[in-house]
C-alpha atoms as a PDB file:
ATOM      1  CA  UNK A   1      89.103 102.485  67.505  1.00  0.00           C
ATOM      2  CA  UNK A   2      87.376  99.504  66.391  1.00  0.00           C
ATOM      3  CA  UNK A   3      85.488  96.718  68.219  1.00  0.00           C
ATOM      4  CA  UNK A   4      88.205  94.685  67.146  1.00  0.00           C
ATOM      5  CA  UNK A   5      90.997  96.774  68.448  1.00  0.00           C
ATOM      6  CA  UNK A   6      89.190  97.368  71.857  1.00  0.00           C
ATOM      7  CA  UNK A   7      88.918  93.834  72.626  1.00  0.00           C
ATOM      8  CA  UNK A   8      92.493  93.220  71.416  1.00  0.00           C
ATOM      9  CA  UNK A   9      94.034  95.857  73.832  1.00  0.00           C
ATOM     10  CA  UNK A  10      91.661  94.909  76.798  1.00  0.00           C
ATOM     11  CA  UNK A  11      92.348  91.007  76.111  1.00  0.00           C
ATOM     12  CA  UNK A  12      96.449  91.990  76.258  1.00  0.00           C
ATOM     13  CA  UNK A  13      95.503  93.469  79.585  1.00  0.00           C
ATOM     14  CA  UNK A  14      94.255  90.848  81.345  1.00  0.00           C
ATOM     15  CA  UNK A  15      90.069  91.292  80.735  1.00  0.00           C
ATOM     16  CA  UNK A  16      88.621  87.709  80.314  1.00  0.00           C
ATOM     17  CA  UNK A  17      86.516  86.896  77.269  1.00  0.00           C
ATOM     18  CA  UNK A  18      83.108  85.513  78.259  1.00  0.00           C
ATOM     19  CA  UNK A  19      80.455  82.824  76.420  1.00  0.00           C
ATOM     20  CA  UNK A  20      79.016  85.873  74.755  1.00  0.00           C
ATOM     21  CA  UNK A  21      81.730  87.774  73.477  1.00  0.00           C
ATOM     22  CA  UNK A  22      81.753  90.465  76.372  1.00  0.00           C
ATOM     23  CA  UNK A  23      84.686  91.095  77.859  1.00  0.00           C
ATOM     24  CA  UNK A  24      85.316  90.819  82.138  1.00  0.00           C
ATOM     25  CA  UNK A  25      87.041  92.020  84.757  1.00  0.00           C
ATOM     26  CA  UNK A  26      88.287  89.704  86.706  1.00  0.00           C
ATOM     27  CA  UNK A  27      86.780  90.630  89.672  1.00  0.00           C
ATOM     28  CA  UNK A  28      83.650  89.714  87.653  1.00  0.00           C
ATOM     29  CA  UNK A  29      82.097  92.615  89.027  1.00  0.00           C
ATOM     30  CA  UNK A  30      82.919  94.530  85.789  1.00  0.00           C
ATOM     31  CA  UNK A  31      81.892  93.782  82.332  1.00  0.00           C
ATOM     32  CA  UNK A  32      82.516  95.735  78.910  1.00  0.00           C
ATOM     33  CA  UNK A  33      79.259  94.764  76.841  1.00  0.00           C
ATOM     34  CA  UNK A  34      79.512  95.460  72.973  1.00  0.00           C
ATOM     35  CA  UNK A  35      77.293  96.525  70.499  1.00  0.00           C
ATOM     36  CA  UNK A  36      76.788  96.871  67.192  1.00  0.00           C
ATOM     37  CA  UNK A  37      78.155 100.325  67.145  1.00  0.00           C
ATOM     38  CA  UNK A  38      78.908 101.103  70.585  1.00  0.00           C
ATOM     39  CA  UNK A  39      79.768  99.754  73.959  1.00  0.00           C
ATOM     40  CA  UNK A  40      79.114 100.069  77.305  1.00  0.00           C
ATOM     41  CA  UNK A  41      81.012  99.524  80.763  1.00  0.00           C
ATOM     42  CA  UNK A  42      78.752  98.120  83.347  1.00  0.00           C
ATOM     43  CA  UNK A  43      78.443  97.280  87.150  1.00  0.00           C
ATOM     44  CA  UNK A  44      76.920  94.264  88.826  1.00  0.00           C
ATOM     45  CA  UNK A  45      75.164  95.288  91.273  1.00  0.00           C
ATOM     46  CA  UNK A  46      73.829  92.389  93.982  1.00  0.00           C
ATOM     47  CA  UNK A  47      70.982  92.995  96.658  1.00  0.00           C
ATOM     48  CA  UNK A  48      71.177  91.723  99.631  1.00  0.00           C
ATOM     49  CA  UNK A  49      68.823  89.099 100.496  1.00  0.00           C
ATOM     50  CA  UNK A  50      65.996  89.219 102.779  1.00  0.00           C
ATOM     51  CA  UNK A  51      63.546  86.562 104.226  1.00  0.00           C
ATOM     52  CA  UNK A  52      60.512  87.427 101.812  1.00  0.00           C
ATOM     53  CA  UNK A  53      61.801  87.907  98.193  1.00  0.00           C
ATOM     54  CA  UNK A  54      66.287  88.479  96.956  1.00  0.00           C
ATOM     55  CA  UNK A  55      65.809  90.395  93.888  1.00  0.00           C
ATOM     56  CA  UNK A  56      68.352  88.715  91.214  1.00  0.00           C
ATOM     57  CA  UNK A  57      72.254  90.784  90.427  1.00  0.00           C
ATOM     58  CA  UNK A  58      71.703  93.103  87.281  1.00  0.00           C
ATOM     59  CA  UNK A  59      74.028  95.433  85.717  1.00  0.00           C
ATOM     60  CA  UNK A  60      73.888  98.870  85.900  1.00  0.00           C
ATOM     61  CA  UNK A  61      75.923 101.101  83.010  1.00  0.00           C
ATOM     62  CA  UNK A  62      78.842 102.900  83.877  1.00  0.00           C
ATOM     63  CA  UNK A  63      79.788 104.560  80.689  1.00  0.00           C
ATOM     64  CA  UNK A  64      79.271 104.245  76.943  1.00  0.00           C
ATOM     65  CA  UNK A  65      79.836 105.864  73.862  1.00  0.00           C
ATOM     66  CA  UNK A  66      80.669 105.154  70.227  1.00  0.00           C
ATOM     67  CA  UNK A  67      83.362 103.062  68.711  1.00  0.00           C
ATOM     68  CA  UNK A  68      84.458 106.331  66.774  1.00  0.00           C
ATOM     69  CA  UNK A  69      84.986 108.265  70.258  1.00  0.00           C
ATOM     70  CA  UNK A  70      86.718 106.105  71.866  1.00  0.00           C
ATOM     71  CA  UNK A  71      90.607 106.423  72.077  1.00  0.00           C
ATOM     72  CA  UNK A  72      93.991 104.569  73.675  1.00  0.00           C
ATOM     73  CA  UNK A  73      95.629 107.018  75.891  1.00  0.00           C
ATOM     74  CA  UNK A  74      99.049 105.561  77.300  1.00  0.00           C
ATOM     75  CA  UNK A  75      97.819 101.745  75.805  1.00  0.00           C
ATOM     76  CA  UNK A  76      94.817 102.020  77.702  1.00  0.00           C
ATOM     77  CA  UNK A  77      91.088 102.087  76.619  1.00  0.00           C
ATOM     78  CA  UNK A  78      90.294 105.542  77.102  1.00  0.00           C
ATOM     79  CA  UNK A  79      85.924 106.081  76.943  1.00  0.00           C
ATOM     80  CA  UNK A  80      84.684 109.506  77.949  1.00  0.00           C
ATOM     81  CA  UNK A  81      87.608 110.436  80.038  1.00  0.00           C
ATOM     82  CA  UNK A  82      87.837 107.264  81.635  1.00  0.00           C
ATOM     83  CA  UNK A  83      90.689 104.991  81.249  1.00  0.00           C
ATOM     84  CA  UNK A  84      89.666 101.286  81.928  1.00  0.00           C
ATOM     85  CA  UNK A  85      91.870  99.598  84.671  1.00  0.00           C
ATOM     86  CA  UNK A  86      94.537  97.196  83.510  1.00  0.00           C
ATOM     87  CA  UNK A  87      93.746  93.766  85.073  1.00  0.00           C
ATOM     88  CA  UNK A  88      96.535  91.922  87.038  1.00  0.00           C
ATOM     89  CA  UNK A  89      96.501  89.420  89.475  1.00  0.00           C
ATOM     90  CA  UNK A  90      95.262  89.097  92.349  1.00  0.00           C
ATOM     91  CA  UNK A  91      97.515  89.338  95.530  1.00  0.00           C
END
């Protein structure tokens, strides 16, 4: 698959396009972050503050790999064995 295609299949799924092109969850806790030949799957991870210093959210990768080894299995994104989670509303 293709950057193209990726983003296609994830945007039919409910992932949210952001200002840079990246595609969220939306939990916004998960982001899919693409490259020029690959793409990664990462975490935000928060720290909880404290009274001397809150270190700021980063994000933390999941999973990546090359556009050429990653697959659809049953219409989903399929990266390394994992299958990305189709996005739906919120209850």
């Amino acid at each position: 698959m293709n950057r193209h295609e990726i983003a296609n299949v994830l945007k039919s799924q409910g992932w949210v396009e952001d200002r840079f092109g990246n595609l969220k969850a939306k939990s916004g806790i998960v982001r899919v972050k693409f490259q020029a030949n690959s793409m990664r799957v990462e975490k935000k991870i928060t720290f909880k503050p404290n009274d001397f210093y809150t270190k700021p959210p980063e994000w933390v990768n999941i999973v990546s790999d090359y556009y050429k080894d990653i697959s659809s299995v049953d219409g989903q994104v399929c990266i390394k064995g994992r299958k990305l989670k189709i996005q739906t509303e919120a209850v």
